[in-house]
Protein backbone atom coordinates (compact mmCIF):
# COMPACT_ATOMS: atom_id res chain seq x y z
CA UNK A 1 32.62 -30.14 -36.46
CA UNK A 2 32.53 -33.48 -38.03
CA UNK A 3 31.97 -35.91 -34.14
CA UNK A 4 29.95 -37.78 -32.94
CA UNK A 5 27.84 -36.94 -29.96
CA UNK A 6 30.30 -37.88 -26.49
CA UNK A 7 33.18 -38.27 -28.54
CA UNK A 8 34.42 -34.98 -26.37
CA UNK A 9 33.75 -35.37 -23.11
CA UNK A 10 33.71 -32.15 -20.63
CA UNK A 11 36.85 -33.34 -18.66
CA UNK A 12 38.95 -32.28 -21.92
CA UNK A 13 36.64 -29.65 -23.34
CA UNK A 14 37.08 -27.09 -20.56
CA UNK A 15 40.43 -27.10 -20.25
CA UNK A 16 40.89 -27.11 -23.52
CA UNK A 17 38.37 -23.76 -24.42
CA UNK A 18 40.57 -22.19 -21.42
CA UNK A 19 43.73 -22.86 -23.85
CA UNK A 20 41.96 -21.70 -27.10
CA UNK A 21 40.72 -18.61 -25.03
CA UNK A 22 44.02 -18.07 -24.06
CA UNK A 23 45.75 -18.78 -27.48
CA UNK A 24 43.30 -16.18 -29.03
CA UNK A 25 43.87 -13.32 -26.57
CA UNK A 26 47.98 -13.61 -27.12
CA UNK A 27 47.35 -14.10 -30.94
CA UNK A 28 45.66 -10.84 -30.96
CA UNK A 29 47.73 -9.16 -29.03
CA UNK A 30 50.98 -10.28 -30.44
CA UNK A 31 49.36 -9.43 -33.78
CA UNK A 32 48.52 -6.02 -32.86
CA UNK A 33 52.49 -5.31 -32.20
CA UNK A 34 53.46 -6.93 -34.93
CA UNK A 35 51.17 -6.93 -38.19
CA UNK A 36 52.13 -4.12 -41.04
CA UNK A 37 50.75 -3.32 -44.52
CA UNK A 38 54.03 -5.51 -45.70
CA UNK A 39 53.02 -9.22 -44.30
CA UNK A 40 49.15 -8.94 -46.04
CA UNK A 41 50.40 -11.06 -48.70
CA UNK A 42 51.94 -13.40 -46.64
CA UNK A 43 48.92 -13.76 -44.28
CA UNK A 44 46.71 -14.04 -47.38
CA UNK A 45 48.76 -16.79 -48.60
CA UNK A 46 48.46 -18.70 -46.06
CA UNK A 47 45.21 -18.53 -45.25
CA UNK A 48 44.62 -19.96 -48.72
CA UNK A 49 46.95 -22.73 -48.03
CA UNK A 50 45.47 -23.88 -44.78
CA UNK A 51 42.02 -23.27 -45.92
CA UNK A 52 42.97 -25.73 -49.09
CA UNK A 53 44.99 -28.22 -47.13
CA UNK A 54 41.49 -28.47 -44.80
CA UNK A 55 39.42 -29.83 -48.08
CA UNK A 56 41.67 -33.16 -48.00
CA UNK A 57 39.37 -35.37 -45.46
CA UNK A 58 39.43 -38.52 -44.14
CA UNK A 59 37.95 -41.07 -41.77
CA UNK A 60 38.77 -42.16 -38.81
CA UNK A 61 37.98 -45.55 -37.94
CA UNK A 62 35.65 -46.86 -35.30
CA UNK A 63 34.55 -43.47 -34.17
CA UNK A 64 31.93 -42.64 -36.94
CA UNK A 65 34.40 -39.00 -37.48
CA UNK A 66 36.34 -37.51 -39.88
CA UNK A 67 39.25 -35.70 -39.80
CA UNK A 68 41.19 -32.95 -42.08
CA UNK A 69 44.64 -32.87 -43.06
CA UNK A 70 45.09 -29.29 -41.38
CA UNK A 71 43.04 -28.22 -38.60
C-alpha cells in the first residue's frame, strides 16, 4: 500500500479486515453458484479495466499518500 506509517489506526483496521473477510467469503460463494464458461470474457475484461484504471495515481495532500483512481 502506498501510507504512511499510523495513517490506519487499529480502531478502523479491525473492523474493517472483519468486512473484507466477510466480503471475500460471500464473493466466493456467490461465485461458486453463479460463474459459467460463458462470463470468462466478461470477468477477463474487467479485470483488465480495473487493473488499468489502478495505474492513474495521485496524491493526496498533507498525508505524504497516494491514491488510485480504482481501488
Amino acid at each position: 500500500m502506498h501510507l504512511g506509517n499510523g495513517i490506519i489506526c487499529p480502531l478502523s483496521a479491525v473492523p474493517m479486515l472483519g468486512l473484507a473477510g466477510f466480503g471475500i467469503f460471500y464473493s466466493f460463494k456467490k461465485a461458486k453458484d453463479e460463474f459459467s464458461a460463458d462470463k470468462i470474457f466478461y470477468v477477463i475484461s474487467l479485470t483488465c479495466l480495473v487493473f488499468a484504471m489502478q495505474m492513474i495515481n495521485f496524491s493526496i495532500p498533507q498525508t505524504g499518500s497516494s491514491g488510485h483512481f480504482i481501488g
